[in-house]
PDB file of N, CA and C in Angstrom:
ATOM      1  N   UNK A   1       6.291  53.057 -22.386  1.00  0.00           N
ATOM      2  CA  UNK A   1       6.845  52.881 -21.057  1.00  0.00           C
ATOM      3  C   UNK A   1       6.087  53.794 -20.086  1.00  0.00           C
ATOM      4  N   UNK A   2       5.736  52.984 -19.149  1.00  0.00           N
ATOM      5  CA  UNK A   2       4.990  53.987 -18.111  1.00  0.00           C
ATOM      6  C   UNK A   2       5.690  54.276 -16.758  1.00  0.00           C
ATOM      7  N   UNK A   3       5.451  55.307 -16.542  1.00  0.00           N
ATOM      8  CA  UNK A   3       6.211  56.243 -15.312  1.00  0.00           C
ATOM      9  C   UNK A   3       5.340  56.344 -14.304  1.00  0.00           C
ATOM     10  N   UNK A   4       6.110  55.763 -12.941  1.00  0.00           N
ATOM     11  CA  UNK A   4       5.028  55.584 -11.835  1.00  0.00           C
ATOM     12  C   UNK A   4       5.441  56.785 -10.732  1.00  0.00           C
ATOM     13  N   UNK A   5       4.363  57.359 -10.801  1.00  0.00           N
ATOM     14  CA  UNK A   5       4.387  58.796  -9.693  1.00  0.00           C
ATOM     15  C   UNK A   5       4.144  58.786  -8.178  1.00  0.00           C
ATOM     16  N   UNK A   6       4.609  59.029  -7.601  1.00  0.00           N
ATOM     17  CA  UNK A   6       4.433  59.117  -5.579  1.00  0.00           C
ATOM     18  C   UNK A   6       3.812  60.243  -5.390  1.00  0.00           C
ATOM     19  N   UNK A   7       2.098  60.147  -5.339  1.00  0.00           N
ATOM     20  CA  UNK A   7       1.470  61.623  -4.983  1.00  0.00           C
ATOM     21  C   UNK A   7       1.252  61.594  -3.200  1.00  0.00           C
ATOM     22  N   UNK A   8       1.553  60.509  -2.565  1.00  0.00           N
ATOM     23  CA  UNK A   8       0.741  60.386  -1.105  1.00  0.00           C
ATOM     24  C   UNK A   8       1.915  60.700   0.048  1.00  0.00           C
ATOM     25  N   UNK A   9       2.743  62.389  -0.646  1.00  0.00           N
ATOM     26  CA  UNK A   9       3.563  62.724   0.394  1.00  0.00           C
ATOM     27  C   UNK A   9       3.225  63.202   1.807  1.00  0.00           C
ATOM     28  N   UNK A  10       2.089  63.193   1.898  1.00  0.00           N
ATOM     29  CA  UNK A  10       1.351  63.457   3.412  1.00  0.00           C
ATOM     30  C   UNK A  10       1.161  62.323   3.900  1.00  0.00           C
ATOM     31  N   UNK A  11       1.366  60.845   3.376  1.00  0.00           N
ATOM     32  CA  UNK A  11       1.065  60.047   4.196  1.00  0.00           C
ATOM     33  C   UNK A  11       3.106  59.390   4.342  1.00  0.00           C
ATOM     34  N   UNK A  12       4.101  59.430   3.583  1.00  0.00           N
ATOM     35  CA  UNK A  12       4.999  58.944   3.899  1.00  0.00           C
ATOM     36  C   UNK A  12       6.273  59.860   3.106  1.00  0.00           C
ATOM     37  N   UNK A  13       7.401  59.748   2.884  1.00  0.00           N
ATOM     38  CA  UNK A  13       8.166  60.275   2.238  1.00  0.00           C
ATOM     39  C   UNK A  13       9.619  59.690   2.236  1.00  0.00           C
ATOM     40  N   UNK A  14      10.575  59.380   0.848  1.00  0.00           N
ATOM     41  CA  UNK A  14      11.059  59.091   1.254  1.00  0.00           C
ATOM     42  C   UNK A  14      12.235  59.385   2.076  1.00  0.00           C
ATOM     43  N   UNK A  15      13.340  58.526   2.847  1.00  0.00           N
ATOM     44  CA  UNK A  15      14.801  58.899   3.430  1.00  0.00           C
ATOM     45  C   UNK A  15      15.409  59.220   2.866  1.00  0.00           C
ATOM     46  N   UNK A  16      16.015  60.784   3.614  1.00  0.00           N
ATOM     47  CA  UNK A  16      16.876  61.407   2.997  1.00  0.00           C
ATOM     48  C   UNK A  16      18.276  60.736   2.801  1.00  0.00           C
ATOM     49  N   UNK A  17      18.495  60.571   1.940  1.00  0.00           N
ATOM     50  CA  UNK A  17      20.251  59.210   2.222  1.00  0.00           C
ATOM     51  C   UNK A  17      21.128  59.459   3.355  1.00  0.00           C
ATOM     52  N   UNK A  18      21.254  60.852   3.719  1.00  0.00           N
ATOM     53  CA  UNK A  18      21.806  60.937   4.917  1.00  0.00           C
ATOM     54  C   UNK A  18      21.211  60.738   6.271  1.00  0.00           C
ATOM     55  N   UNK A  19      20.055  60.522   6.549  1.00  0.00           N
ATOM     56  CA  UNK A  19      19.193  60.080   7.680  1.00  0.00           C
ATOM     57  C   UNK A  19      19.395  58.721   7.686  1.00  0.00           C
ATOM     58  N   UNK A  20      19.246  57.979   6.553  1.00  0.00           N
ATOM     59  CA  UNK A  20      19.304  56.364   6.002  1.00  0.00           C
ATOM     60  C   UNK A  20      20.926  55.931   6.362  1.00  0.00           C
ATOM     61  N   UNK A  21      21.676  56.562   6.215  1.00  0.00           N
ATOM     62  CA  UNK A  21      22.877  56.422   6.916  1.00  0.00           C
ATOM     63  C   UNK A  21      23.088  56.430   8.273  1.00  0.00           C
ATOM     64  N   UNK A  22      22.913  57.595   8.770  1.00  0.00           N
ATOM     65  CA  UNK A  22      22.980  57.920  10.251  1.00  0.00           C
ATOM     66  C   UNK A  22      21.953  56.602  10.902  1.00  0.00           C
ATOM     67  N   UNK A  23      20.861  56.246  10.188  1.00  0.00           N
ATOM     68  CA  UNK A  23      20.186  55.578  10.976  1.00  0.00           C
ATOM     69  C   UNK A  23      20.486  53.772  10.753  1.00  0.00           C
ATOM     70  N   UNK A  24      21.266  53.709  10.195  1.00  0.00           N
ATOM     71  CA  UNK A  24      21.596  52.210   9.225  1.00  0.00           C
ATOM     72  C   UNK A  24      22.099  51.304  10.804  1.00  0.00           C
ATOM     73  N   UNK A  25      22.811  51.890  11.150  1.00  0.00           N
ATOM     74  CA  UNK A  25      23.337  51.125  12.432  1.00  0.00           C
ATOM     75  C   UNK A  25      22.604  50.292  13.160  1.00  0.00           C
ATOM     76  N   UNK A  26      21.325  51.372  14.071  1.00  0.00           N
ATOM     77  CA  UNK A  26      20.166  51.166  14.549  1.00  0.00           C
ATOM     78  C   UNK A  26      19.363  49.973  13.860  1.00  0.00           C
ATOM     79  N   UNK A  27      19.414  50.061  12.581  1.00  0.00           N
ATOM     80  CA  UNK A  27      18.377  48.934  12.122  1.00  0.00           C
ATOM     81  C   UNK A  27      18.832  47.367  12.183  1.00  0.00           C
ATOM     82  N   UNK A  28      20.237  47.743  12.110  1.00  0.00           N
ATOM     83  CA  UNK A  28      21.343  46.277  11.482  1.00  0.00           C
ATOM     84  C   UNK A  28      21.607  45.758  12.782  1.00  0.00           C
ATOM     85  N   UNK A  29      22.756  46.594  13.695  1.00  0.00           N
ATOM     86  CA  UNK A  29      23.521  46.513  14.502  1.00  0.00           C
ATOM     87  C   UNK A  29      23.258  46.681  16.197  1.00  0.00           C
ATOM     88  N   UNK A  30      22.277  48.107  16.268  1.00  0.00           N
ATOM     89  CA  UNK A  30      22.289  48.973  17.596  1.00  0.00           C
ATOM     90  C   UNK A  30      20.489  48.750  17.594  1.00  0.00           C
ATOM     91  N   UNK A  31      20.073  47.552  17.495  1.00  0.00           N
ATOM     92  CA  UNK A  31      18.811  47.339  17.603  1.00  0.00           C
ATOM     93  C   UNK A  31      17.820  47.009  18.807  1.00  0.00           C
ATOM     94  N   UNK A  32      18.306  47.437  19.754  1.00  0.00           N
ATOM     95  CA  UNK A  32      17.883  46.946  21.492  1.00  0.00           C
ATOM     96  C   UNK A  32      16.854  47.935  21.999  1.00  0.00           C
ATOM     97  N   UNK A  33      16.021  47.282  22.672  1.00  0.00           N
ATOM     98  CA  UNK A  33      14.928  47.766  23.035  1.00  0.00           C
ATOM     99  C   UNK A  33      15.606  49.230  23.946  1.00  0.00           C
ATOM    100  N   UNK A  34      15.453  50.326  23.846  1.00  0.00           N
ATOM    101  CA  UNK A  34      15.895  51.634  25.001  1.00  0.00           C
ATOM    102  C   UNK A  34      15.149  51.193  25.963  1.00  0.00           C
ATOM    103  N   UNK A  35      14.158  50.319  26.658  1.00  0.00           N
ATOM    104  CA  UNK A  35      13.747  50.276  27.647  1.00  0.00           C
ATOM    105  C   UNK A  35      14.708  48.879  28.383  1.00  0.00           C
ATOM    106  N   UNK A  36      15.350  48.040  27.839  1.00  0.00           N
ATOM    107  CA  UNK A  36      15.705  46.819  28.279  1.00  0.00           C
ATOM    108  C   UNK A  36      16.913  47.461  29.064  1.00  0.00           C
ATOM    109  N   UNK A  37      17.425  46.758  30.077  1.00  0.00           N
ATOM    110  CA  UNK A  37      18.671  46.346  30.721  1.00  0.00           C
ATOM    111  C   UNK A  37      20.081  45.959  30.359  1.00  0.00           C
ATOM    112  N   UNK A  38      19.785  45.299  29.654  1.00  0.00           N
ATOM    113  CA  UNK A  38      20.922  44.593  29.055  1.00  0.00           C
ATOM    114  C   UNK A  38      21.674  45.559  28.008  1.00  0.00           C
ATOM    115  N   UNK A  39      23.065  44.843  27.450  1.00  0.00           N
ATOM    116  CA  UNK A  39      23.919  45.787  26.645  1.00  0.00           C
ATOM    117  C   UNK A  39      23.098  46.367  25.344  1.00  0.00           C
ATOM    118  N   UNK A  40      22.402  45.600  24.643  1.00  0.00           N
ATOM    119  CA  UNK A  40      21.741  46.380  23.496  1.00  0.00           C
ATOM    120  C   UNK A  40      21.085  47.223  23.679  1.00  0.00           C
ATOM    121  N   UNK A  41      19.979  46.894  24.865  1.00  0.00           N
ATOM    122  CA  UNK A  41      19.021  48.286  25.120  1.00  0.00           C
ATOM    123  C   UNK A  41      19.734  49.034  25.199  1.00  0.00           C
ATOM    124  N   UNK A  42      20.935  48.745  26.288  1.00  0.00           N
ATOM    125  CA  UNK A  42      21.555  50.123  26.869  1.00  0.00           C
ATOM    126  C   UNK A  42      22.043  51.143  26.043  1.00  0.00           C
ATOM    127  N   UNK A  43      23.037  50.322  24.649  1.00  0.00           N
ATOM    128  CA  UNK A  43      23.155  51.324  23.816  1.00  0.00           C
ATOM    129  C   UNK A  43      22.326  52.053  22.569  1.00  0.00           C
ATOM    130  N   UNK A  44      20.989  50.996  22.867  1.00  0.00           N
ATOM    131  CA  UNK A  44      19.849  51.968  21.819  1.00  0.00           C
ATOM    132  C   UNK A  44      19.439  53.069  22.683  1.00  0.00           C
ATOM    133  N   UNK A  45      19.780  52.869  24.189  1.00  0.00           N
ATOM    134  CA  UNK A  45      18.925  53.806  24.595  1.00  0.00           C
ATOM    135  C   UNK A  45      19.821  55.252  24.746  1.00  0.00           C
ATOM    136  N   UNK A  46      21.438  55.053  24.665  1.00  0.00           N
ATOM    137  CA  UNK A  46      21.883  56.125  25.070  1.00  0.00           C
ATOM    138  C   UNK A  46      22.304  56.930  23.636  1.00  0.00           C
ATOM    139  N   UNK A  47      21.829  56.566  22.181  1.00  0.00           N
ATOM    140  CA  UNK A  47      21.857  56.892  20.925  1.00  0.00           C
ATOM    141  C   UNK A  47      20.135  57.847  21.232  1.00  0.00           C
ATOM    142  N   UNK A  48      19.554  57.423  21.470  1.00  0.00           N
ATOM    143  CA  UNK A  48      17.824  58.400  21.488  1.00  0.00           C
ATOM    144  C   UNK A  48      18.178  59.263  22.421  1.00  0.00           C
ATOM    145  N   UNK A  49      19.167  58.992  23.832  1.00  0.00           N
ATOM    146  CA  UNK A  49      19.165  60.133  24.574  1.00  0.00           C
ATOM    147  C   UNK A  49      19.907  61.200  23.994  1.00  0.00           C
ATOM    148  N   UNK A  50      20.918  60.937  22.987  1.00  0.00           N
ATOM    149  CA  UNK A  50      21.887  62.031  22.428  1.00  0.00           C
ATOM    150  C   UNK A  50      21.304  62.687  21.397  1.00  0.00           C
ATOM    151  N   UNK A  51      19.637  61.828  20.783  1.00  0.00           N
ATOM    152  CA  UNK A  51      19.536  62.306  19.503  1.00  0.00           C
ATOM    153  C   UNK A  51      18.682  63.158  20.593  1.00  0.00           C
ATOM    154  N   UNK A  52      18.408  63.107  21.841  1.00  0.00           N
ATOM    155  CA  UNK A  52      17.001  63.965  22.392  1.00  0.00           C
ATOM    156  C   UNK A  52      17.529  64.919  22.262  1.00  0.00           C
ATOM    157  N   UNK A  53      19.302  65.186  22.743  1.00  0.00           N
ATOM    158  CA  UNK A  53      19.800  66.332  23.232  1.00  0.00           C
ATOM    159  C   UNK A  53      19.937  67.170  22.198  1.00  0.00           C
ATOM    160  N   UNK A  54      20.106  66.633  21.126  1.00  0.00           N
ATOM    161  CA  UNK A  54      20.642  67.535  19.717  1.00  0.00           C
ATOM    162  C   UNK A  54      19.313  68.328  19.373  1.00  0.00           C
ATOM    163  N   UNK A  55      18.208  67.212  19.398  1.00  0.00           N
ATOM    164  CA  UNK A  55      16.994  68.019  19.058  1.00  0.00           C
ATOM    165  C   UNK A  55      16.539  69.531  19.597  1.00  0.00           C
ATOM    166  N   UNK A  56      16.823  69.073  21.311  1.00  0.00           N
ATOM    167  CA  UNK A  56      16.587  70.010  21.993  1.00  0.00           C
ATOM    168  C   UNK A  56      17.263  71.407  22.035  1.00  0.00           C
ATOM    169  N   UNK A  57      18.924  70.961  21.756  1.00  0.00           N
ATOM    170  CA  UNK A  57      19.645  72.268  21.587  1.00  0.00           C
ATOM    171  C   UNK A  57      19.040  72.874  19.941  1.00  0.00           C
ATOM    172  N   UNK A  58      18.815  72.094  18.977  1.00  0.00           N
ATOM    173  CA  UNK A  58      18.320  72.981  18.089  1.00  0.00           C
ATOM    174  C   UNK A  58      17.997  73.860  18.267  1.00  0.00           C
ATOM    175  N   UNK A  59      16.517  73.464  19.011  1.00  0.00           N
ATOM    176  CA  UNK A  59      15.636  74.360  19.242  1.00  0.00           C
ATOM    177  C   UNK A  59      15.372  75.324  20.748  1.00  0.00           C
ATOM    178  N   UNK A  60      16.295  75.078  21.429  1.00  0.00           N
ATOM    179  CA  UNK A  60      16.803  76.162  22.549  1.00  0.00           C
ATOM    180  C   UNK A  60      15.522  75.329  23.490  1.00  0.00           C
ATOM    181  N   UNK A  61      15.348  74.116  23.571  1.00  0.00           N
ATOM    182  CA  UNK A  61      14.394  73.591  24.449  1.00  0.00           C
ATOM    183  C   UNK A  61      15.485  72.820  25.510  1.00  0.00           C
ATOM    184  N   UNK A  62      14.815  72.218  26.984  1.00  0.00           N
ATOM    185  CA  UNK A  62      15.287  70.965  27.332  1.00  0.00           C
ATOM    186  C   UNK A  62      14.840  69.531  26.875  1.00  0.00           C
ATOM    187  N   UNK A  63      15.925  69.049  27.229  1.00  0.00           N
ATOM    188  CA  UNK A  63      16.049  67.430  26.797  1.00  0.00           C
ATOM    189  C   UNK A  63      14.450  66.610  27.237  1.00  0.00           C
ATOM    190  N   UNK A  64      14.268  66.963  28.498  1.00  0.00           N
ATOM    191  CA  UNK A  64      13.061  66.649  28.817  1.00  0.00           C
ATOM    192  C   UNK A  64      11.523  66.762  28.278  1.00  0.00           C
ATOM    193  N   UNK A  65      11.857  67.757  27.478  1.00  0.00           N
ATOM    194  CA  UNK A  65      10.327  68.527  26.954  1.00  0.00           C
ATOM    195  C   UNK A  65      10.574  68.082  25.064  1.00  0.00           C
ATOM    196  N   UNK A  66      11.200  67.063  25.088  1.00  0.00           N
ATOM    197  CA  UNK A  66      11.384  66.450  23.377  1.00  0.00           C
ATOM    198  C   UNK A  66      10.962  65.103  23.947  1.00  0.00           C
ATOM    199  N   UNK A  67      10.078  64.693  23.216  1.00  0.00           N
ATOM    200  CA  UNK A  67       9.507  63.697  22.965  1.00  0.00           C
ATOM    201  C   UNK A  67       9.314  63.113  21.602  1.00  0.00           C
ATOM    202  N   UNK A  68       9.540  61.815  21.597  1.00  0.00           N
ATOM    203  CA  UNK A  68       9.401  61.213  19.980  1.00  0.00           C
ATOM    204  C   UNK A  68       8.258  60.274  20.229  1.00  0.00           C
ATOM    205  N   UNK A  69       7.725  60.963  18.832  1.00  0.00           N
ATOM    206  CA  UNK A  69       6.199  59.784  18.716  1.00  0.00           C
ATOM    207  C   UNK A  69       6.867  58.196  17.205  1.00  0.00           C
ATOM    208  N   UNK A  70       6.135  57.435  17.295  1.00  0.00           N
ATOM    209  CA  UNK A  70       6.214  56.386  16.276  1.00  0.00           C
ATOM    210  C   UNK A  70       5.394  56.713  14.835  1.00  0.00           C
ATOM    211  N   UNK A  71       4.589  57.796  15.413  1.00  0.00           N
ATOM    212  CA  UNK A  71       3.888  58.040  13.864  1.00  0.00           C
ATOM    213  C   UNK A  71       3.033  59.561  13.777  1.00  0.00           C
ATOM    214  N   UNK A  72       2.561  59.986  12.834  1.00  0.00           N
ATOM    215  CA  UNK A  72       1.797  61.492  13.307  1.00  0.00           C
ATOM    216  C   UNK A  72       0.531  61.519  13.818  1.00  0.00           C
ATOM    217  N   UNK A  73      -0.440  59.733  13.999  1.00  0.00           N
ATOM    218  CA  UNK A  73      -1.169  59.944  14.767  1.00  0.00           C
ATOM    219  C   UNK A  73      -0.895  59.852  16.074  1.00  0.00           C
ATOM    220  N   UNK A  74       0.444  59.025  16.131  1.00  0.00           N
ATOM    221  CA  UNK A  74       0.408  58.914  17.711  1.00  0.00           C
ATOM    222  C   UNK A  74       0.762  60.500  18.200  1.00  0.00           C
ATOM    223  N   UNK A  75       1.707  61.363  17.559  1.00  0.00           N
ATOM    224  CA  UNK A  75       2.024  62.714  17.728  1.00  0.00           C
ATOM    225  C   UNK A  75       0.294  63.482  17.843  1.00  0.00           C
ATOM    226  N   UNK A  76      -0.048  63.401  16.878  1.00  0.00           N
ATOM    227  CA  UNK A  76      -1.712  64.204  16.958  1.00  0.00           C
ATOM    228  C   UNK A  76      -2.608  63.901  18.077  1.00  0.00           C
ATOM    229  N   UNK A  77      -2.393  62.444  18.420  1.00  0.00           N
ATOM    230  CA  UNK A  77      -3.191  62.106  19.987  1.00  0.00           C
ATOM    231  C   UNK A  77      -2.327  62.644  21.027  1.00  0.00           C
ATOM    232  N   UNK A  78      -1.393  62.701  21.194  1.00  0.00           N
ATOM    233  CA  UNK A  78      -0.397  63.085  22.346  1.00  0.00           C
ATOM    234  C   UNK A  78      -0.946  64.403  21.968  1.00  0.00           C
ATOM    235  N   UNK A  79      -0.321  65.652  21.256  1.00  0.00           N
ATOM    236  CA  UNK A  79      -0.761  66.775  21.409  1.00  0.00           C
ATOM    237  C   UNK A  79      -2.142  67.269  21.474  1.00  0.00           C
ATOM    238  N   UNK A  80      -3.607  66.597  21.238  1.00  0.00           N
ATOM    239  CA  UNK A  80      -4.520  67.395  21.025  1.00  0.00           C
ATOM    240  C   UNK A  80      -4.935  66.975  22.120  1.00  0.00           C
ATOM    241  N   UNK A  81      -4.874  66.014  22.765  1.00  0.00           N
ATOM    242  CA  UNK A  81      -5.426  65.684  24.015  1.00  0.00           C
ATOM    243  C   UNK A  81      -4.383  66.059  25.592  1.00  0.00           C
ATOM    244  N   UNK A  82      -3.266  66.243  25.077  1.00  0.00           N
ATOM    245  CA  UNK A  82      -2.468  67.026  25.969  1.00  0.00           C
ATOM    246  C   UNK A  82      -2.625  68.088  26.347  1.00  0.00           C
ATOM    247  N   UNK A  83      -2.594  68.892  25.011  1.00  0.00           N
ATOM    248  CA  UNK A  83      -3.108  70.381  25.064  1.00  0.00           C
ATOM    249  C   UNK A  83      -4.979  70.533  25.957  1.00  0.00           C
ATOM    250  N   UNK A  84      -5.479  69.585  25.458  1.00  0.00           N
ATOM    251  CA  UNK A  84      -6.947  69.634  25.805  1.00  0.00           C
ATOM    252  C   UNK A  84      -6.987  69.395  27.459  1.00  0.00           C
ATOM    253  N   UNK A  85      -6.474  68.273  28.122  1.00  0.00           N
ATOM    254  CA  UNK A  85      -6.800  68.036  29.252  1.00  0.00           C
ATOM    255  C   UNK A  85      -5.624  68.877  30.518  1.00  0.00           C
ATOM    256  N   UNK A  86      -4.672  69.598  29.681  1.00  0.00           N
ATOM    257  CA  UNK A  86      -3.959  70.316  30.707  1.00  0.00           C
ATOM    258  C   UNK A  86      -4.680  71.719  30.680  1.00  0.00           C
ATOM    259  N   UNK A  87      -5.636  72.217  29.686  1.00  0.00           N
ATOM    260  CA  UNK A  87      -6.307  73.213  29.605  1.00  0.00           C
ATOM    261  C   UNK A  87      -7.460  72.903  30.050  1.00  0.00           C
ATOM    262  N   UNK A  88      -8.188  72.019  30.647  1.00  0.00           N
ATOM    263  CA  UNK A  88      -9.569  71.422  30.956  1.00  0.00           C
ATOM    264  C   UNK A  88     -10.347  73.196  32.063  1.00  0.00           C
ATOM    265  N   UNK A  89      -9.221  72.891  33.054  1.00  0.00           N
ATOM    266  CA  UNK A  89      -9.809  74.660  33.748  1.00  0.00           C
ATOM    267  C   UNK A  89     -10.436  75.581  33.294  1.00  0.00           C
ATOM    268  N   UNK A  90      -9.866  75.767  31.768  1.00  0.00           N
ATOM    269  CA  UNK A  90     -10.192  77.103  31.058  1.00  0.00           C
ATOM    270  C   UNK A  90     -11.416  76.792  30.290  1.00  0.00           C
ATOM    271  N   UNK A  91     -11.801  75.612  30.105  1.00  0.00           N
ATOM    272  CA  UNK A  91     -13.238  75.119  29.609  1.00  0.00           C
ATOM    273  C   UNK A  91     -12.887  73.912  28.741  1.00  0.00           C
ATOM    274  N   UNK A  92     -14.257  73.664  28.696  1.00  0.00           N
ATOM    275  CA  UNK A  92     -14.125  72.292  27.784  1.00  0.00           C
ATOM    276  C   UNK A  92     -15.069  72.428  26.198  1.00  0.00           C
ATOM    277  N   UNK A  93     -14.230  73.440  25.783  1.00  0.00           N
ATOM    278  CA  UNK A  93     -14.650  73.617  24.345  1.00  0.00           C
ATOM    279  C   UNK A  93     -13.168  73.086  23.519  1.00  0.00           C
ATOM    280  N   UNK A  94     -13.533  72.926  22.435  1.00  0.00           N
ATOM    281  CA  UNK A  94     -12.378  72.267  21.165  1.00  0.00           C
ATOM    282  C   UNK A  94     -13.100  72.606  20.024  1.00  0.00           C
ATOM    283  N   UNK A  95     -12.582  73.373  19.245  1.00  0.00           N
ATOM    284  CA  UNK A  95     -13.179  73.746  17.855  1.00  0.00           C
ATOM    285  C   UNK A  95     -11.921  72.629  16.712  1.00  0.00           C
ATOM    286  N   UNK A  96     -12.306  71.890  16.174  1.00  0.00           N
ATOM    287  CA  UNK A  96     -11.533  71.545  14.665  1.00  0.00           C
ATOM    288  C   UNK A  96     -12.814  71.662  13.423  1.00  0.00           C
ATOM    289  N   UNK A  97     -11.531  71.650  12.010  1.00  0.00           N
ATOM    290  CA  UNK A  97     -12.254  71.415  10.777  1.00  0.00           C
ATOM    291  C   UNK A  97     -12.799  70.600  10.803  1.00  0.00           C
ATOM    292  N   UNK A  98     -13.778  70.384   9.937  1.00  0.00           N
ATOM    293  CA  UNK A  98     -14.499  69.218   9.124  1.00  0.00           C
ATOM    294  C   UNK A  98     -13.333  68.382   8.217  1.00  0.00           C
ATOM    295  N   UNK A  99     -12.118  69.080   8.055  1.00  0.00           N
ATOM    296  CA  UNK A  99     -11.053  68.290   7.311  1.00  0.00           C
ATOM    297  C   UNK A  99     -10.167  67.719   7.693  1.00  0.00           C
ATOM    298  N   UNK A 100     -10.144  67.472   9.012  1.00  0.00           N
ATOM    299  CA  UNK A 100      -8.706  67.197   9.917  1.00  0.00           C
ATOM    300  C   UNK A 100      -8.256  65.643   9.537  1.00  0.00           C
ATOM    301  N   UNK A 101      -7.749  65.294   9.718  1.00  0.00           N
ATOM    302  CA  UNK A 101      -7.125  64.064   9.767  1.00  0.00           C
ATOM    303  C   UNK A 101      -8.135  63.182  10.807  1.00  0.00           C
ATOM    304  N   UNK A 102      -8.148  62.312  10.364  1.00  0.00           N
ATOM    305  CA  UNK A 102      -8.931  61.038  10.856  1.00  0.00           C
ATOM    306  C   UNK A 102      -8.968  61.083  12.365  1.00  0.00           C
ATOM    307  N   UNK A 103      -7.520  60.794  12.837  1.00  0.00           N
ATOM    308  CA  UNK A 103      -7.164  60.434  14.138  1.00  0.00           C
ATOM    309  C   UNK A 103      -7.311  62.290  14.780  1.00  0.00           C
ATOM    310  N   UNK A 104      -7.638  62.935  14.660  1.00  0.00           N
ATOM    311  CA  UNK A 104      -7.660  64.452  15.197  1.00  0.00           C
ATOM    312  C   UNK A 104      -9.131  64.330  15.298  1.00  0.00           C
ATOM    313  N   UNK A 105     -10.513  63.692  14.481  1.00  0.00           N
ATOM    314  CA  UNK A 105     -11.448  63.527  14.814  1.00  0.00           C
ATOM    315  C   UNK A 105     -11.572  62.605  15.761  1.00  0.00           C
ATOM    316  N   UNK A 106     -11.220  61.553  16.044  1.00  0.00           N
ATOM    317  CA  UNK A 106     -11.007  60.624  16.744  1.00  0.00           C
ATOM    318  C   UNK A 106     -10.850  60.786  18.341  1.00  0.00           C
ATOM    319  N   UNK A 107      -9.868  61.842  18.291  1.00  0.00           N
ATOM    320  CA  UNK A 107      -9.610  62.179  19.779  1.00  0.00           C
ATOM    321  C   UNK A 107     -10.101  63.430  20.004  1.00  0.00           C
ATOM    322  N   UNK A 108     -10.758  64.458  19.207  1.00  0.00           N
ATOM    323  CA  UNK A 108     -12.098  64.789  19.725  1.00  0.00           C
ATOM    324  C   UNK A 108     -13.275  64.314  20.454  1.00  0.00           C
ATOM    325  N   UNK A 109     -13.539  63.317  19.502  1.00  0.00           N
ATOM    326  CA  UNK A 109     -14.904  62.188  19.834  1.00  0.00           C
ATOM    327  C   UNK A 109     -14.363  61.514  21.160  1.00  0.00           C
ATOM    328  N   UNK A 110     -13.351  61.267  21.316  1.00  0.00           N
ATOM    329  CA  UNK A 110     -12.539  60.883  22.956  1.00  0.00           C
ATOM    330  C   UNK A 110     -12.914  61.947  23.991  1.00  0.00           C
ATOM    331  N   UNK A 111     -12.588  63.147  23.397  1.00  0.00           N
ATOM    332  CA  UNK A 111     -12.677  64.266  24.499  1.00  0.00           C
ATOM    333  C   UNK A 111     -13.687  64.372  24.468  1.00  0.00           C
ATOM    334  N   UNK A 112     -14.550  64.411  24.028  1.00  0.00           N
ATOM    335  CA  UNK A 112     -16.142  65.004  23.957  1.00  0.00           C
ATOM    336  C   UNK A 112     -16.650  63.726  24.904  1.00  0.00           C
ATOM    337  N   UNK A 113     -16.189  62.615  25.087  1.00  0.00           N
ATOM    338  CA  UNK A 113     -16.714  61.826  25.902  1.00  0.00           C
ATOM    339  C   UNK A 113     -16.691  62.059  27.473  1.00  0.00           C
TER     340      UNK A 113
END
């Protein structure tokens, strides 16, 4: 009998059962675009605004300054090029590894353009 192993925890992982709960609604039920008008958006959108707020009090931030990405490249392009072009004044140097993640080279090769 062979035993099948999950080594590619940097690329996914699974739900914690209690996230998979909390989030079960959303997938089934509370599925509306947060940008739409209508009753579904409205209440997908005011479930992300409460999850913004919780995030934020975690971490002693405002609601405003939490942002959710769809994946860690879209997070890695938002921050390295955020960080990069609100710092542009202070120069236009960027040092990364030779090991970074794909999309972190990527939006180097962006900035360097």
């Amino acid at each position: 009998m062979t035993k099948e192993i999950y080594f590619d925890y940097a690329s996914t992982t699974p739900v914690d059962p209690r996230v998979s709960r909390a989030m079960l609604p959303y997938f089934n039920e509370k599925f509306g675009n947060t940008m739409s008008l209508h009753y579904f958006g409205q209440q997908a959108k005011q479930a992300l605004e409460e999850s913004r707020e919780k995030v934020a009090a975690l971490i002693k931030a405002k609601p405003a300054e939490i942002i959710f990405t769809a994946s860690a490249t879209e997070s890695n392009n938002l921050a390295l090029k955020g960080v990069a072009l609100a710092n542009r004044r202070k120069g236009r140097h960027l040092v990364i590894s030779s090991i970074e993640h794909p999309c972190i080279a990527a939006s180097a090769e962006w900035l360097e353009k």
